[in-house]
C-alpha atoms as a PDB file:
ATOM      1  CA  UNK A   1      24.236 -12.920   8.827  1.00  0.00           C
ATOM      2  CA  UNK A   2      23.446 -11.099   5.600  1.00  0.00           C
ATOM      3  CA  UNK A   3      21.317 -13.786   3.174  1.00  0.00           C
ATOM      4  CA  UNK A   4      21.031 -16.532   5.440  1.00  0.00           C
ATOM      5  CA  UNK A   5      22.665 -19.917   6.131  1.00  0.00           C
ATOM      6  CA  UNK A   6      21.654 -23.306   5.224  1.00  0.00           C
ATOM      7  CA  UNK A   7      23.038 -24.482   7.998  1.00  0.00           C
ATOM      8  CA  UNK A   8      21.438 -22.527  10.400  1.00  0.00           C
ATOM      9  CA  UNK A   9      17.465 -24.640   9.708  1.00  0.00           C
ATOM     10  CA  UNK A  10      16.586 -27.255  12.435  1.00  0.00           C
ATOM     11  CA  UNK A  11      14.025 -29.214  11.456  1.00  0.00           C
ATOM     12  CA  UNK A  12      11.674 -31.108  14.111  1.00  0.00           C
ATOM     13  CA  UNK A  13       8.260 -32.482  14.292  1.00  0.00           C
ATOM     14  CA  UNK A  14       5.385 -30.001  14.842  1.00  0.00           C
ATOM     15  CA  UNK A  15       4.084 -32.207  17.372  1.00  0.00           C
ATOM     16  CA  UNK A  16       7.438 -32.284  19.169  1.00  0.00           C
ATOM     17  CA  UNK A  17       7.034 -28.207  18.680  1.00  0.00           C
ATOM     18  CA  UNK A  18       3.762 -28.061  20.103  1.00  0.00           C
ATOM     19  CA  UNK A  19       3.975 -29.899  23.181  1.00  0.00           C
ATOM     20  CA  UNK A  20       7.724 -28.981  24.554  1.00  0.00           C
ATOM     21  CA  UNK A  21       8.310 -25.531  23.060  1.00  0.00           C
ATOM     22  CA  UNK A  22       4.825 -23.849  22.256  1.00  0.00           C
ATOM     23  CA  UNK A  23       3.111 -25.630  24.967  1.00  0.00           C
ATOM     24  CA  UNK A  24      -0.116 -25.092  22.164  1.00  0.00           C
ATOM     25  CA  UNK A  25      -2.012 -27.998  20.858  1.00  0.00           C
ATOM     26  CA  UNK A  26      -3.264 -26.690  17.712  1.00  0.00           C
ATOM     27  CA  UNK A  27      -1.715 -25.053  14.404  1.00  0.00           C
ATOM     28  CA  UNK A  28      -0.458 -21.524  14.778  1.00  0.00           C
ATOM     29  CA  UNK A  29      -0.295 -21.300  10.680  1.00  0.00           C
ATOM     30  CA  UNK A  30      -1.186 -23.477   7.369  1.00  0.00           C
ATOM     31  CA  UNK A  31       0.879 -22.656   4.361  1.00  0.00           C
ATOM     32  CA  UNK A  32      -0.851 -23.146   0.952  1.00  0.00           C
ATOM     33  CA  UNK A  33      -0.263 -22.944  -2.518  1.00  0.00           C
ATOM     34  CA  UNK A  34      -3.348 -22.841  -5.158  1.00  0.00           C
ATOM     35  CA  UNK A  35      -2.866 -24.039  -8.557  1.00  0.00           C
ATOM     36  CA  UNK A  36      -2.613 -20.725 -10.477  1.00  0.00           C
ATOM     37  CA  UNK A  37      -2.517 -17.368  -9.535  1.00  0.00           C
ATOM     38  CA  UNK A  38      -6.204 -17.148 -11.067  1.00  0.00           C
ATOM     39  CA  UNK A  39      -7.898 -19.961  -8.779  1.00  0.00           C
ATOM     40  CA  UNK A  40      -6.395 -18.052  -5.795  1.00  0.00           C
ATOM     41  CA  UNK A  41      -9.909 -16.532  -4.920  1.00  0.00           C
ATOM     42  CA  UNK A  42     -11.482 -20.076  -5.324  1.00  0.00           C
ATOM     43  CA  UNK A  43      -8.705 -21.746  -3.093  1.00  0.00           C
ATOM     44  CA  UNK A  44      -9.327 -18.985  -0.328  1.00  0.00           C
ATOM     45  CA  UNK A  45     -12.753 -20.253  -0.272  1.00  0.00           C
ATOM     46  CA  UNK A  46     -12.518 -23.873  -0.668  1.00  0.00           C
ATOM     47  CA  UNK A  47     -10.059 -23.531   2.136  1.00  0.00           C
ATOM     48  CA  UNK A  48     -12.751 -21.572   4.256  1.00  0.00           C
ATOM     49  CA  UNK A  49     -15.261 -23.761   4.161  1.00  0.00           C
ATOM     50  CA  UNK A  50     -13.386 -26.883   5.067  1.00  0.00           C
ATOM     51  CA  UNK A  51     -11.911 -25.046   8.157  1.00  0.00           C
ATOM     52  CA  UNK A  52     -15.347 -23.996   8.951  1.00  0.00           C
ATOM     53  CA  UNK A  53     -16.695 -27.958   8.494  1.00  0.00           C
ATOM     54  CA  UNK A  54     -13.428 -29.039  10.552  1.00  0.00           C
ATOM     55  CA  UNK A  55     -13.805 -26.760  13.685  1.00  0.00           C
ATOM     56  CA  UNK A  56     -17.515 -27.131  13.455  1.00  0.00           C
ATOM     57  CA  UNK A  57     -19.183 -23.583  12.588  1.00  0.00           C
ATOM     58  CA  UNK A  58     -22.641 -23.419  12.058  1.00  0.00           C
ATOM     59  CA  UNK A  59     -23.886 -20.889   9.736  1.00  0.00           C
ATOM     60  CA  UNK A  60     -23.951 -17.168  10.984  1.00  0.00           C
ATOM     61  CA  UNK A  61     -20.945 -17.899  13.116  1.00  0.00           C
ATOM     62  CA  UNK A  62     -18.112 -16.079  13.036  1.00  0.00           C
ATOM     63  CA  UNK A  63     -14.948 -17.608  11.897  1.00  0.00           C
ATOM     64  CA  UNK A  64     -12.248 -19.028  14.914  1.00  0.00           C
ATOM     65  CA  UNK A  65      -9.873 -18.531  12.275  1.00  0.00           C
ATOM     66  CA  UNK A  66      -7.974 -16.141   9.452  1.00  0.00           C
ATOM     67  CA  UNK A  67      -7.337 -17.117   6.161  1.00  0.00           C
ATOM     68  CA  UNK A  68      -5.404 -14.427   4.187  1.00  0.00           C
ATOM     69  CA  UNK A  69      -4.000 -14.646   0.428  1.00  0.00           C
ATOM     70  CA  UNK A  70      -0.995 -13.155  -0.728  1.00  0.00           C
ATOM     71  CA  UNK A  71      -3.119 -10.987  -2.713  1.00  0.00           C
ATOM     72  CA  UNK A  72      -4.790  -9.044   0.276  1.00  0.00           C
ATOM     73  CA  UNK A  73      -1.081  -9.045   1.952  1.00  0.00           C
ATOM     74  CA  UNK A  74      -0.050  -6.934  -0.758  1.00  0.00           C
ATOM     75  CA  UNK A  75      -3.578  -4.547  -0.834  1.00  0.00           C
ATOM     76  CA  UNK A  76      -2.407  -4.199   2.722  1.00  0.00           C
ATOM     77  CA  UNK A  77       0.707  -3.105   2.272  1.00  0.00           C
ATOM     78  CA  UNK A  78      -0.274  -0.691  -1.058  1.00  0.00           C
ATOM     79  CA  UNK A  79      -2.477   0.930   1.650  1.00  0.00           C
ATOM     80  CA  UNK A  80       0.109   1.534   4.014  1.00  0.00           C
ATOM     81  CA  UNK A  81       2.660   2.526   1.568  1.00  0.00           C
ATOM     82  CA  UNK A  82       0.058   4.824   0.102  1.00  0.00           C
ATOM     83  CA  UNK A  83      -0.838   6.526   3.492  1.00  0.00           C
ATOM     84  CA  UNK A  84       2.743   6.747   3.959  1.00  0.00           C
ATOM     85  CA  UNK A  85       3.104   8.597   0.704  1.00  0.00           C
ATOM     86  CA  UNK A  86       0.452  10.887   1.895  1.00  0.00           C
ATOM     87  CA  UNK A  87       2.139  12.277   4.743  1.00  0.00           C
ATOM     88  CA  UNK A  88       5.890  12.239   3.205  1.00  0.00           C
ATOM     89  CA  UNK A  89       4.192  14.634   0.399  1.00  0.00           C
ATOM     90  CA  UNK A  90       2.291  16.906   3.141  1.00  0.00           C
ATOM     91  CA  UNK A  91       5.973  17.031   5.300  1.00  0.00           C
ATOM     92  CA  UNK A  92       7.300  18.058   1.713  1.00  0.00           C
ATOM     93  CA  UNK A  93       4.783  20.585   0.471  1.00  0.00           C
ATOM     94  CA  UNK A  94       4.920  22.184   4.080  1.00  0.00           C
ATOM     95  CA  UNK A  95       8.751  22.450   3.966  1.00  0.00           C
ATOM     96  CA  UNK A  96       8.541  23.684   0.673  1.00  0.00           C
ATOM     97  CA  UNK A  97       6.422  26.462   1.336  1.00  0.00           C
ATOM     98  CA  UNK A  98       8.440  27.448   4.542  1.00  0.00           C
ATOM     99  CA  UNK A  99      11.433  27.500   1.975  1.00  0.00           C
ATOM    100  CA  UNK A 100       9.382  29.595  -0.521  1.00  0.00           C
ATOM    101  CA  UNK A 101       8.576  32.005   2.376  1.00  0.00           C
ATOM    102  CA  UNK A 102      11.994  31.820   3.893  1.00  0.00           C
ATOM    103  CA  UNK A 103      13.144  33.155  -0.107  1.00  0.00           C
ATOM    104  CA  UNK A 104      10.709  35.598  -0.591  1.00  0.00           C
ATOM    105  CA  UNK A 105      11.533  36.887   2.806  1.00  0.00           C
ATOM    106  CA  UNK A 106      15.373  37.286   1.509  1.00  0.00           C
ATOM    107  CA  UNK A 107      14.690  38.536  -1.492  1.00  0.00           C
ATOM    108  CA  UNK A 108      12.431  41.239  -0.306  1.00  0.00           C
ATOM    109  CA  UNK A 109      15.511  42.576   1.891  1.00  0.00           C
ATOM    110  CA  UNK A 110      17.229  42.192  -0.953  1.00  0.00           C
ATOM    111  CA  UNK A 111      15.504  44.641  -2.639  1.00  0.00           C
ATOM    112  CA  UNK A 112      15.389  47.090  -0.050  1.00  0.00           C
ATOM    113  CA  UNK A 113      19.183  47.572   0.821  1.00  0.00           C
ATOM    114  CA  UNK A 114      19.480  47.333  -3.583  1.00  0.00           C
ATOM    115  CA  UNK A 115      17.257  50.197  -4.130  1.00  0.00           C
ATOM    116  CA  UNK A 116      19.650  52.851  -5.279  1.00  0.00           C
ATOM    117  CA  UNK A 117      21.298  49.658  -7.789  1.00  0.00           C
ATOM    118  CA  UNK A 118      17.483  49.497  -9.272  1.00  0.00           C
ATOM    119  CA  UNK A 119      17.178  53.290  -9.224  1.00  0.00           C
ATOM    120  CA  UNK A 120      20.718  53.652 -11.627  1.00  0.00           C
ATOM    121  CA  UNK A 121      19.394  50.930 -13.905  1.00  0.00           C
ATOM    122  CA  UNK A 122      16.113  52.408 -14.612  1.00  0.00           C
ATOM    123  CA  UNK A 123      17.813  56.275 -14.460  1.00  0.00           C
ATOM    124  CA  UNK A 124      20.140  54.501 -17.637  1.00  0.00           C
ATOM    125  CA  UNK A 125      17.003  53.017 -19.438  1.00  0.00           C
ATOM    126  CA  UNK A 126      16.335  49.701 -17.912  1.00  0.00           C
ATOM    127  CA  UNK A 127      13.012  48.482 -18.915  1.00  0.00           C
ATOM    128  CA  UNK A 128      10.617  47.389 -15.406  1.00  0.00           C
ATOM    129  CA  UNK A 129      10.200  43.983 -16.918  1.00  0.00           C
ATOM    130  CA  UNK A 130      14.500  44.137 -17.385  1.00  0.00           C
ATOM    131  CA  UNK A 131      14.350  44.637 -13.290  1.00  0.00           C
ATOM    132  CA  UNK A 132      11.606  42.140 -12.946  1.00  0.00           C
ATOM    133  CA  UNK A 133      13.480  39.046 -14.788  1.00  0.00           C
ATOM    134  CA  UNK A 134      16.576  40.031 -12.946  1.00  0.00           C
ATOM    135  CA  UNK A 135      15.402  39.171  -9.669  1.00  0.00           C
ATOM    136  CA  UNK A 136      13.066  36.270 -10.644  1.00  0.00           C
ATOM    137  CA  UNK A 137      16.258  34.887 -12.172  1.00  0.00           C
ATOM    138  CA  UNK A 138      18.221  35.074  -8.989  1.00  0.00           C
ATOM    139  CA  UNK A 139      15.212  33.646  -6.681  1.00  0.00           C
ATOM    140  CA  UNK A 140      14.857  30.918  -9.210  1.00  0.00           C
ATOM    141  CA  UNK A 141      18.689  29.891  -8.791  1.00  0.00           C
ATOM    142  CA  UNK A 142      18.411  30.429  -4.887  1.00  0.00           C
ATOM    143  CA  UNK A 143      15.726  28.057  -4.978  1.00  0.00           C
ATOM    144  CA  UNK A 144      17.239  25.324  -7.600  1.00  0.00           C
ATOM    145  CA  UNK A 145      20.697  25.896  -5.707  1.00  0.00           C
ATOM    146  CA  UNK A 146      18.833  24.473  -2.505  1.00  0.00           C
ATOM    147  CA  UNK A 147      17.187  21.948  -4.369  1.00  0.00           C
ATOM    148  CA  UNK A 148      20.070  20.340  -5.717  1.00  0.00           C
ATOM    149  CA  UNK A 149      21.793  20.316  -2.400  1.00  0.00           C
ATOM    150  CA  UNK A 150      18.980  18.685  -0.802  1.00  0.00           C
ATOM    151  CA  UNK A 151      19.180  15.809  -3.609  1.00  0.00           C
ATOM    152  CA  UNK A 152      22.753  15.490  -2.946  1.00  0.00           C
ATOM    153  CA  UNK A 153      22.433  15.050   0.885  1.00  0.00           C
ATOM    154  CA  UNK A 154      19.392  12.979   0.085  1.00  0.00           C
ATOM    155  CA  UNK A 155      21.250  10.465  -2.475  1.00  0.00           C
ATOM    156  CA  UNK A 156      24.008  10.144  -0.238  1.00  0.00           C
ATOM    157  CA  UNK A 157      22.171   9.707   2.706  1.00  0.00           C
ATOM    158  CA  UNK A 158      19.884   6.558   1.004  1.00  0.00           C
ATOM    159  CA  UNK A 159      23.114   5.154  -0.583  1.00  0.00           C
ATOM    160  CA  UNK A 160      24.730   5.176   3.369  1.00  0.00           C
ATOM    161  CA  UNK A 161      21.311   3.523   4.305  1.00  0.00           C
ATOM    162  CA  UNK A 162      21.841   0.809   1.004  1.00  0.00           C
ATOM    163  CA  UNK A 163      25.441   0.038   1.296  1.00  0.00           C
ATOM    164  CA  UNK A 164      24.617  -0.974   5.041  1.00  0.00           C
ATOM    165  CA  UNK A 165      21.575  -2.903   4.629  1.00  0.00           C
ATOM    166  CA  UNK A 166      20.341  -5.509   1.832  1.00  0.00           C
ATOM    167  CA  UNK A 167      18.502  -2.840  -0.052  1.00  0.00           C
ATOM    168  CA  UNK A 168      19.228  -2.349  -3.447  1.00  0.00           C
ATOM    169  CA  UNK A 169      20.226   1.217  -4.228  1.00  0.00           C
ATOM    170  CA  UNK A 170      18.257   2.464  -7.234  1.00  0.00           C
ATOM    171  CA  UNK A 171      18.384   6.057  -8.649  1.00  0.00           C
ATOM    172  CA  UNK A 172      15.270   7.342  -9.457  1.00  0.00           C
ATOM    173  CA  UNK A 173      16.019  10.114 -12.106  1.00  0.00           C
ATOM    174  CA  UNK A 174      12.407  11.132 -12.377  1.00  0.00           C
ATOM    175  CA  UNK A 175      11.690  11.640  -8.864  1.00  0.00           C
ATOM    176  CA  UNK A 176      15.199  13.809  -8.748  1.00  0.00           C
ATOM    177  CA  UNK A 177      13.968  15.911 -11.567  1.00  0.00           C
ATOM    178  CA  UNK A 178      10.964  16.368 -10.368  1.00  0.00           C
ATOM    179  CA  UNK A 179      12.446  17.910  -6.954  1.00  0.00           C
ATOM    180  CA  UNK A 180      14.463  20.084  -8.706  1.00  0.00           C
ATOM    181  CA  UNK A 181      11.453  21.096 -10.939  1.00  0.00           C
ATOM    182  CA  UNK A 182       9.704  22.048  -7.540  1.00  0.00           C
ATOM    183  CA  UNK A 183      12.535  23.810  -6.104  1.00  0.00           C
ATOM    184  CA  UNK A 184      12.147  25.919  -9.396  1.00  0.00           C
ATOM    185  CA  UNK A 185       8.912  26.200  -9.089  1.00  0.00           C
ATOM    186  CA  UNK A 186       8.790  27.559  -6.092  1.00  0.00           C
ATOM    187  CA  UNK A 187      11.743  30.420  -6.816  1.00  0.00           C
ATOM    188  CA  UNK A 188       9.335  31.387  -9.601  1.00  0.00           C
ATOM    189  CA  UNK A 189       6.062  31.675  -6.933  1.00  0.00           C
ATOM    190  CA  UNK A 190       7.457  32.951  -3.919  1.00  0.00           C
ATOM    191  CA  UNK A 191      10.219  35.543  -6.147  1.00  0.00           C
ATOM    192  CA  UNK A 192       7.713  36.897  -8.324  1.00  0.00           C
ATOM    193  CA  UNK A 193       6.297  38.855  -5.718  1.00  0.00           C
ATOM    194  CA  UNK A 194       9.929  40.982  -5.424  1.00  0.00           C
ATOM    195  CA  UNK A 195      11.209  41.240  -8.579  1.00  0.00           C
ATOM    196  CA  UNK A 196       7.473  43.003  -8.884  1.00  0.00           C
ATOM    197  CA  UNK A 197       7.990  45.208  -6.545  1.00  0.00           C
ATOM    198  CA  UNK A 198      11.610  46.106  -7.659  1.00  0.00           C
ATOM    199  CA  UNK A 199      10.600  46.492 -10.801  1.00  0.00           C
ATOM    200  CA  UNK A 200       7.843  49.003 -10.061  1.00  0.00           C
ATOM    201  CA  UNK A 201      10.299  51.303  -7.760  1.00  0.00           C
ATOM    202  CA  UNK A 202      10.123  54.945  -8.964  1.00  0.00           C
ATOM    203  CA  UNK A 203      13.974  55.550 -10.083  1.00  0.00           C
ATOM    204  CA  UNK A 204      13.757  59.631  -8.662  1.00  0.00           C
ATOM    205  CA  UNK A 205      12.521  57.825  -5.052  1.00  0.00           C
ATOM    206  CA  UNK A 206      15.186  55.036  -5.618  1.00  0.00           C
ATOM    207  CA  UNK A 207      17.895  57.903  -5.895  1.00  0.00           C
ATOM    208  CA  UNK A 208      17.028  59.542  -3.013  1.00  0.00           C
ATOM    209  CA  UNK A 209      18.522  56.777  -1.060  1.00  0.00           C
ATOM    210  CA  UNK A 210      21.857  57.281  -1.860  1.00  0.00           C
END
């Protein structure tokens, strides 16, 4: 049940634990609490060396035992969350650049079967760069319309995940501007390289095609 019952705790001896349900005779986990969040470190090793005096270690020994603060827990989990990150961004930048290629791909058909459109323009005194921003323009919409559609899908596909769990939805607006910075991004990389070719298509050899 969502948040628990209080209700649902039984408590019993740890002995009682130990010998009928564990079948253990020793303590699977202490629970500690230092002082202050400063004398953590100190704690950690104050508790160290009494375990080692109980259990009898002799110096140069290895420990029978792990003693971990809540401050390496959450170094631990940073790490994780940062390797994590790492590959999310590589699956990202790899399906980005498939998308790029995927756009440049179009748009380079798309200049081929609009060759006698370019040659009319330029035969009625449209400048190269005039052909050139026209097709970066419409590779950098391609691009942002796929990026926004891909936010869409991907808001309502972690608010699905939220409403059925107990995480908190949250909505990142930097992280969706930045995607649809990327998405423009990439129109403006992977488009250039048509619009530059359209833009450099002699209008008499553009005619011809008609």
């Amino acid at each position: 049940e969502k948040g628990g019952d209080n209700d649902e705790p039984i408590f019993v001896p740890y002995t009682t634990v130990q010998r009928r349900m564990a079948g253990i005779r020793h303590l699977n986990a202490i629970y500690a609490s230092a002082a202050s969040e400063e004398m953590s470190s100190a704690a950690v090793a104050e508790i160290k060396d009494i375990l080692r005096e109980q259990h009898h270690i002799r110096a140069g020994e290895d420990d029978d035992f792990q003693v971990q603060s809540m401050t390496e827990m959450l170094e631990s989990l940073n790490s994780i969350l940062g390797i994590m990150t790492m590959i999310l961004s590589c699956i990202a930048g790899i399906s980005l650049v498939v998308g790029g290629i995927g756009i440049m791909n179009m748009m380079l058909v798309t200049v081929t079967e609009r060759t006698t459109e370019i040659g009319l323009r330029k035969a009625l005194g449209a400048e190269p760069g005039q052909i050139q921003m026209q097709f970066l323009i419409e590779a950098i919409i391609l691009s942002l319309l796929g990026g926004v559609i891909g936010v869409i899908v991907g808001l309502s596909v972690s608010f699905a995940i939220c409403m059925n769990t107990d995480i908190t939805f949250s909505l990142n607006t930097f992280a969706i501007g930045l995607g649809v910075g990327f998405s423009a991004a990439v129109g403006i990389i992977f488009g250039w390289a048509p619009a530059r070719k359209a833009s450099r298509l002699n209008p008499i050899d553009a005619l011809r095609s008609m």
